[in-house]
Protein backbone atom coordinates (compact mmCIF):
# COMPACT_ATOMS: atom_id res chain seq x y z
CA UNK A 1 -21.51 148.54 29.05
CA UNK A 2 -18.89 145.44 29.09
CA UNK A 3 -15.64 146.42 27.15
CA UNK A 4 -14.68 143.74 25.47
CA UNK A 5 -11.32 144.48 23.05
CA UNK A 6 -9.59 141.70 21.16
CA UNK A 7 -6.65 142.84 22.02
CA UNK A 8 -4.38 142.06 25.07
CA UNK A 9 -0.85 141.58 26.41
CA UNK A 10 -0.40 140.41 29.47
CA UNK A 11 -2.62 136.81 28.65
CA UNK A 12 -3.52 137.10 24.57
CA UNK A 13 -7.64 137.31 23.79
CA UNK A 14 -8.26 136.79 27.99
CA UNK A 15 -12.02 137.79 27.54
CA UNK A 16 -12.23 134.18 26.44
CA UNK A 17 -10.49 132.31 29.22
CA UNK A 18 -13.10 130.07 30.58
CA UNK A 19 -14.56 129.46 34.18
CA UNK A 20 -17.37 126.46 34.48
CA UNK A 21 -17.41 126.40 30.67
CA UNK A 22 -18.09 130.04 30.21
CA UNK A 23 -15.50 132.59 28.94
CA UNK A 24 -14.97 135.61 31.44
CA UNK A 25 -17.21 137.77 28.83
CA UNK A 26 -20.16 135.32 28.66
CA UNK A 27 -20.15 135.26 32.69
CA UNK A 28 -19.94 139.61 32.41
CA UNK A 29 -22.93 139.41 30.28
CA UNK A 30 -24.40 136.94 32.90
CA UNK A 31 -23.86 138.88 36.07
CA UNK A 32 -25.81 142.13 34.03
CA UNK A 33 -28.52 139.75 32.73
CA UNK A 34 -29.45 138.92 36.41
CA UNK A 35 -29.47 142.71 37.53
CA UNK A 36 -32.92 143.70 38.15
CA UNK A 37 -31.86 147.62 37.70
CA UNK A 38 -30.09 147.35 34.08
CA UNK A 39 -32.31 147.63 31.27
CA UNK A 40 -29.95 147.35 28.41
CA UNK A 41 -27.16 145.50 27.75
CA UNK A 42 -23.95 146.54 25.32
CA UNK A 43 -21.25 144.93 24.62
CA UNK A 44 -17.95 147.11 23.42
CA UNK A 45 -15.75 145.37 21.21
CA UNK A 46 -13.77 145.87 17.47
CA UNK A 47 -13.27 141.44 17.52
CA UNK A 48 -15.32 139.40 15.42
CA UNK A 49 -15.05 136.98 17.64
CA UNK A 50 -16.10 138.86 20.92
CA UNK A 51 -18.61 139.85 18.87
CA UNK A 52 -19.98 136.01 18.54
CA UNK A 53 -19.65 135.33 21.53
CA UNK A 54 -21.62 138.30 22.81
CA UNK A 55 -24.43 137.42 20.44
CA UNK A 56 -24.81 134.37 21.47
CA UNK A 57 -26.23 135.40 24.71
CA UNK A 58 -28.78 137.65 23.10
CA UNK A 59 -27.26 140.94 23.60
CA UNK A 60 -26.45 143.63 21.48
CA UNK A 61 -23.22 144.52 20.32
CA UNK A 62 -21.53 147.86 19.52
CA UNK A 63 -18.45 147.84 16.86
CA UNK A 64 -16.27 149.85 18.81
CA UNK A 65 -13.70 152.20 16.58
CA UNK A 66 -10.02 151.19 16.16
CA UNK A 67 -8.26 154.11 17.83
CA UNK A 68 -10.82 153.23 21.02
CA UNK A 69 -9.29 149.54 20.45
CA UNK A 70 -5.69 150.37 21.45
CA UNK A 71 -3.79 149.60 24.30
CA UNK A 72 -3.43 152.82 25.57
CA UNK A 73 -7.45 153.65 25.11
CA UNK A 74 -8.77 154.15 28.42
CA UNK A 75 -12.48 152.42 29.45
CA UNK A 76 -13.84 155.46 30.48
CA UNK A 77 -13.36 156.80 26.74
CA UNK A 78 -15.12 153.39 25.00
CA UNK A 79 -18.03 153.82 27.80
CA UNK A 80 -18.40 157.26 26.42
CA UNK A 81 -18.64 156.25 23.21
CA UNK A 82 -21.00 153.90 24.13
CA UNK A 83 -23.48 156.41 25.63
CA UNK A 84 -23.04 158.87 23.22
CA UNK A 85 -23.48 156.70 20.03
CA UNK A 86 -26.39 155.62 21.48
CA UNK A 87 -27.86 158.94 22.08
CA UNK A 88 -26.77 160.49 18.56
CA UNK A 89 -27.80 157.04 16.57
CA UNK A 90 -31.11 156.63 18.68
CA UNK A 91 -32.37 159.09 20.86
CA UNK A 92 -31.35 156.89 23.64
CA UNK A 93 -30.01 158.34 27.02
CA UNK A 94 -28.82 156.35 29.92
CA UNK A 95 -30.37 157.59 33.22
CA UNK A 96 -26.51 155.85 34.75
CA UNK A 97 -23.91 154.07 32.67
CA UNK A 98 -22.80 150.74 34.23
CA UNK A 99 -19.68 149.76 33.56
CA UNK A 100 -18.43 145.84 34.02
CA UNK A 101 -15.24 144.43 33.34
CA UNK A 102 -15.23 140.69 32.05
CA UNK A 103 -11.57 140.36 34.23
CA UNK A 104 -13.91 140.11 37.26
CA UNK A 105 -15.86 136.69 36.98
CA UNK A 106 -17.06 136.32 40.03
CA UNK A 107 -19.76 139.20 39.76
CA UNK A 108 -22.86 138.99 40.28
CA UNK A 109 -26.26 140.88 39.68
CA UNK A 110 -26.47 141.56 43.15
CA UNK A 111 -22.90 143.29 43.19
CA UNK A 112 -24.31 145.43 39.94
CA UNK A 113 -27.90 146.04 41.95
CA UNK A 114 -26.02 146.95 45.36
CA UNK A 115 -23.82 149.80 43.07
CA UNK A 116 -26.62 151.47 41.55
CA UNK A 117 -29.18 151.37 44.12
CA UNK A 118 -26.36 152.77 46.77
CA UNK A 119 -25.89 155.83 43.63
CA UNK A 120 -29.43 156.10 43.46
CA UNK A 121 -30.38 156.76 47.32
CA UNK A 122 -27.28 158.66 48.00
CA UNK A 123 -27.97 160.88 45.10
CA UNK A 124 -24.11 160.64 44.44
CA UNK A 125 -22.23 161.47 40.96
CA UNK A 126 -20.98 157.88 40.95
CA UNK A 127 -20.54 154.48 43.01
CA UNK A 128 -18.26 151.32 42.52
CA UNK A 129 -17.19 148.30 44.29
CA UNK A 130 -14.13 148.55 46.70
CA UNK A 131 -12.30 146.21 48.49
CA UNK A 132 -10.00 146.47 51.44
CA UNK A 133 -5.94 146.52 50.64
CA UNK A 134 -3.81 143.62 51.28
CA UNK A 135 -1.29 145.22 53.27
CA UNK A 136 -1.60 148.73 55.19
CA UNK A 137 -0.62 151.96 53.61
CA UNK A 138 0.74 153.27 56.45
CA UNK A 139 3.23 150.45 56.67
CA UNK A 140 4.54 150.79 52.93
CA UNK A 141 7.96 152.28 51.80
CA UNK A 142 9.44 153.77 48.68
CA UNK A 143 13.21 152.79 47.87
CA UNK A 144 15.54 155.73 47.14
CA UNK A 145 18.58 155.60 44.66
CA UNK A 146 20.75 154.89 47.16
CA UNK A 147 18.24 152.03 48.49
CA UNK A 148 17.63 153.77 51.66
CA UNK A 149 13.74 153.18 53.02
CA UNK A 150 11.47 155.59 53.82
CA UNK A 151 7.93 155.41 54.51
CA UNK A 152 5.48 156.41 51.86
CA UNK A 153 3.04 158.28 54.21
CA UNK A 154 4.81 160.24 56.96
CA UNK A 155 2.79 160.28 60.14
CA UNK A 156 2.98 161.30 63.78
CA UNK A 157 1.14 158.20 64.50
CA UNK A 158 3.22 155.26 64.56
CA UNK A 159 0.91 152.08 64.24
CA UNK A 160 2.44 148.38 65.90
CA UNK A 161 0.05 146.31 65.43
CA UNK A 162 -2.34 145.66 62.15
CA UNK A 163 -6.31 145.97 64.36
CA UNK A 164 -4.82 149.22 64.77
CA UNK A 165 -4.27 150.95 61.75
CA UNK A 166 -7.08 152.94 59.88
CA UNK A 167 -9.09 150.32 57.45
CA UNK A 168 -8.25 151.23 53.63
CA UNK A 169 -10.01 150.20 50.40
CA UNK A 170 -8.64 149.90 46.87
CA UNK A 171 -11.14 149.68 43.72
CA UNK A 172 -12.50 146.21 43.10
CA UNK A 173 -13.13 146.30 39.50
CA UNK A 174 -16.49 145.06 39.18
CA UNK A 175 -19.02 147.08 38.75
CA UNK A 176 -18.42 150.69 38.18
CA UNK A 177 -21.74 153.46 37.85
CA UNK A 178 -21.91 156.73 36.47
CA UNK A 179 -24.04 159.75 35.89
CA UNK A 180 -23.41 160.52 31.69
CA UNK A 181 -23.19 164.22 32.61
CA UNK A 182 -19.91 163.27 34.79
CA UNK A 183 -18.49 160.24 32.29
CA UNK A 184 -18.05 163.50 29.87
CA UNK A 185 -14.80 164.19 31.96
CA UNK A 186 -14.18 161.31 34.07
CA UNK A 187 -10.50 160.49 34.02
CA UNK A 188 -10.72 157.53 36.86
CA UNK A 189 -12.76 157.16 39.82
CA UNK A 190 -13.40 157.83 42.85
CA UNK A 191 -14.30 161.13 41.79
CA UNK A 192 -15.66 164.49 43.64
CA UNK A 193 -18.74 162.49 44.90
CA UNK A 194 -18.19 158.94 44.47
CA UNK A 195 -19.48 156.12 46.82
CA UNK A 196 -18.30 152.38 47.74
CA UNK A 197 -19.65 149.38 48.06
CA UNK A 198 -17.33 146.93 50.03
CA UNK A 199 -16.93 143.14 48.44
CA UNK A 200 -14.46 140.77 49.87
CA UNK A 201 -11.49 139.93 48.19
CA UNK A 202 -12.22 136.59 47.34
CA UNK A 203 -15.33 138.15 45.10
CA UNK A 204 -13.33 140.73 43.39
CA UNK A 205 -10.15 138.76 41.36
CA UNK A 206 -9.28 140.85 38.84
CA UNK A 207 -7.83 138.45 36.11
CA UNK A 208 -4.77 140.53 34.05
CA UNK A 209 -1.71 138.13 35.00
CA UNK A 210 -2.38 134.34 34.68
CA UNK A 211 -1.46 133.51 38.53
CA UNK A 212 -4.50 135.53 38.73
CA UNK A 213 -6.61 133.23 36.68
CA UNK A 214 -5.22 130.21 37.97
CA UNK A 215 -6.32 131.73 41.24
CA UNK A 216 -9.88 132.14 40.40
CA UNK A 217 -9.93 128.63 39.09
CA UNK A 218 -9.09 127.37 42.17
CA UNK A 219 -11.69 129.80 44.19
CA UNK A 220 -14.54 128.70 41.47
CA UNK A 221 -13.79 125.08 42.35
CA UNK A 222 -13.62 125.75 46.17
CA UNK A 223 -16.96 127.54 45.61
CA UNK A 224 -18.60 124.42 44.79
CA UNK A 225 -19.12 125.81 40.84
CA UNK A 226 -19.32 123.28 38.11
CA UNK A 227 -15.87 122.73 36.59
């Protein structure tokens, strides 16, 4: 499932920024179409536009309902609506949902392949792609109102040097994947039994700001992609 809203604040319609002459949702749909575990292919969206676009690549496309198109609707609650629709309307159930944001272009099938298989063979309730943090938590602070420091994990262990400190991950945002009998009350992820599949950072910019995009043009280009 690829969520694909109209909608959007931060950088206005940015499922149709372009990389190498694609817009981030035609290189979502890409990424899926080279999986060799996905079987079907939906795209999410209330935009008539999105909805174009998406068609043009041969998919199918499900009209997603307004109050699902909002700001505040979270993408576990569209994905839901996905799989259920598609159960109710045609006797269609999803073994796993896989979830793919278009704000990570440079996914591939291999990243969506990795995700399942590692759900699969660990017989987990749900996998995504991680990626380590920039900075270590155990160095961080929170600011009181009188601007005194503090750190934000208090430890016995006081850590001087970076090799040292315990290696932390934060969700990538590319490929998410889901048992449907957990996506009925999945709030966010990692969840009871959820699994990760490392990526390096590089792989996973998440485009929501536009230093971020200008960023992954520069990575694309460095990658030796067509411009």
């Amino acid at each position: 499932m690829i969520p694909a809203r109209g909608g959007s604040k931060a950088i206005p319609r940015k499922n149709l920024l372009k990389l190498g002459g694609k817009t981030l949702l035609e290189l979502a749909i890409q990424s899926a179409q080279e999986s060799r575990l996905v079987t079907r292919i939906i795209v999410s969206t209330e935009d008539s536009e999105m909805q174009q676009v998406a068609q043009s690549t041969g998919v199918e496309v499900l009209k997603r309902p307004e109050e699902l198109a909002t700001d505040t609707a979270a993408v576990w609650a569209v994905t839901r609506h996905a799989v259920q629709w598609l159960g109710e309307q045609e006797n269609w159930h999803a073994d796993v949902a896989v979830l793919l944001q278009p704000t990570t272009p440079f996914r591939r099938g291999t990243h969506i392949d990795d995700t399942v298989q590692l759900l699969l063979d660990s017989g987990s309730e749900s996998a995504m792609t991680v990626r380590e943090v920039d900075y270590p938590p155990v160095w961080m602070m929170k600011i009181g109102s009188d601007a005194k420091l503090s750190h934000l994990i208090e430890s016995d262990q006081v850590y001087t040097r970076r090799q040292d400190t315990p290696r932390t991950y934060q969700p990538a945002g590319m490929v998410y994947v889901i048992r449907p009998k957990i996506l009925l009350d999945v709030k966010m992820l990692p969840g009871k039994d959820t699994r990760g599949v490392p990526v390096p950072f590089e792989e996973s910019i998440n485009i929501d700001e536009m230093w971020q995009y200008h960023l992954a043009q520069s990575i694309w280009k460095d990658k030796g992609h067509p411009q």
